[in-house]
C-alpha atoms as a PDB file:
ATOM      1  CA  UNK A   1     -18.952 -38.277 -68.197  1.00  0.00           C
ATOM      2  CA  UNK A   2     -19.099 -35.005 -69.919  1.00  0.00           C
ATOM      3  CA  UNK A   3     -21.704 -33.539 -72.318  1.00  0.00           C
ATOM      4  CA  UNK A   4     -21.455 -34.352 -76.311  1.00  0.00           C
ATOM      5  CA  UNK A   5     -21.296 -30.723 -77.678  1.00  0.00           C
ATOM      6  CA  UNK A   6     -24.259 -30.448 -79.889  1.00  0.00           C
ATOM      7  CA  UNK A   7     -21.764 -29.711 -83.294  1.00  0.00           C
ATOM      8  CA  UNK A   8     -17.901 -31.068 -82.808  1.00  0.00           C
ATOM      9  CA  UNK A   9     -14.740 -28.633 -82.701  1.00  0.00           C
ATOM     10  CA  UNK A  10     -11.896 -28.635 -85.110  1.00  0.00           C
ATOM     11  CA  UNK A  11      -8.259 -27.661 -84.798  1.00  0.00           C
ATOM     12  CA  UNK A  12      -5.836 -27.237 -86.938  1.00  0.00           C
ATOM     13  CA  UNK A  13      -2.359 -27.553 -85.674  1.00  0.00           C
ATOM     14  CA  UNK A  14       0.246 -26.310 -88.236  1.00  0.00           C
ATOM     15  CA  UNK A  15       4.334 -27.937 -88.356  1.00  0.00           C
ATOM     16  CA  UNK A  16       7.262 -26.394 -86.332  1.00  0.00           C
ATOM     17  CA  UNK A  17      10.948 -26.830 -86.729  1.00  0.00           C
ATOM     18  CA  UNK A  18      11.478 -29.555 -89.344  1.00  0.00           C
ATOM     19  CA  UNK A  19       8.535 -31.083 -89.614  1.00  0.00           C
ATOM     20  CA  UNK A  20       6.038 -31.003 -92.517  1.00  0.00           C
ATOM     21  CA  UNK A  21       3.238 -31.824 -90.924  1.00  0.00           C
ATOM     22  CA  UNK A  22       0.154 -31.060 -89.445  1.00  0.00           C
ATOM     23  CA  UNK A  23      -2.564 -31.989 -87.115  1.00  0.00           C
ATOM     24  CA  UNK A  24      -6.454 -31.748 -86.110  1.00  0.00           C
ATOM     25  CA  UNK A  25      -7.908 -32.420 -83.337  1.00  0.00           C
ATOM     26  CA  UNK A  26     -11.711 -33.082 -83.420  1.00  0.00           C
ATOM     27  CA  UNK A  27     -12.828 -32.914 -80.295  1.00  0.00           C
ATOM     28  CA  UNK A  28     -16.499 -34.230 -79.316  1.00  0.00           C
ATOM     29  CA  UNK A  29     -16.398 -33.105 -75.479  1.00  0.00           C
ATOM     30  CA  UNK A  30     -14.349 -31.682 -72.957  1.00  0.00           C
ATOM     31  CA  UNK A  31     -13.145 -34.803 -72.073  1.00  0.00           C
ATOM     32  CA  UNK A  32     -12.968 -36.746 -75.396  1.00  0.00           C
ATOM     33  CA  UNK A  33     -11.087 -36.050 -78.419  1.00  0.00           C
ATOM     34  CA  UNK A  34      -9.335 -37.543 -81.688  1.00  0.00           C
ATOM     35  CA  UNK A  35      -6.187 -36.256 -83.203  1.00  0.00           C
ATOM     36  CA  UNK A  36      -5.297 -36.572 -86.822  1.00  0.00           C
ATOM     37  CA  UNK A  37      -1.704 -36.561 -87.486  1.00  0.00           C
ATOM     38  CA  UNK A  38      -1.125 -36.071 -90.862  1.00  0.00           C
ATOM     39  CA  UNK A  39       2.752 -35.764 -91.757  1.00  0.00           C
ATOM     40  CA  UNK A  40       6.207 -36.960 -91.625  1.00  0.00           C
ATOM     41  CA  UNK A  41       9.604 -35.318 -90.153  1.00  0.00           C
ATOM     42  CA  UNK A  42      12.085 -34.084 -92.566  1.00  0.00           C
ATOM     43  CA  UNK A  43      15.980 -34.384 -91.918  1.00  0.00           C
ATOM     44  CA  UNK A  44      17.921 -30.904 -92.767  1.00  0.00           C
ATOM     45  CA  UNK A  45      19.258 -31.038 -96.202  1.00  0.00           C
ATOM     46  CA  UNK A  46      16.462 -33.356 -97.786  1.00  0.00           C
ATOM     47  CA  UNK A  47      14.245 -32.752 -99.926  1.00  0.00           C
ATOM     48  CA  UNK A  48      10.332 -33.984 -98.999  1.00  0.00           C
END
């Protein structure tokens, strides 16, 4: 088991192609982390 890093590590992962969303990953160690999905795909020609 790895090492808990002393303060935890956010990422922020930004939409592509369609999607409005985004992510971040907090990650406690180099082997454990959570990601937070927080959107919803969009179909072309709708509005969100």
């Amino acid at each position: 088991m790895s090492t808990l890093y002393t303060s935890p590590q956010f990422t922020h992962h930004d939409a592509l192609d369609g999607v409005t969303d985004f992510s971040h990953k907090y990650r406690i160690s180099d082997d454990y982390a959570l990601l937070v999905d927080c959107g919803l795909f969009q179909a072309a020609g709708q509005a969100a």
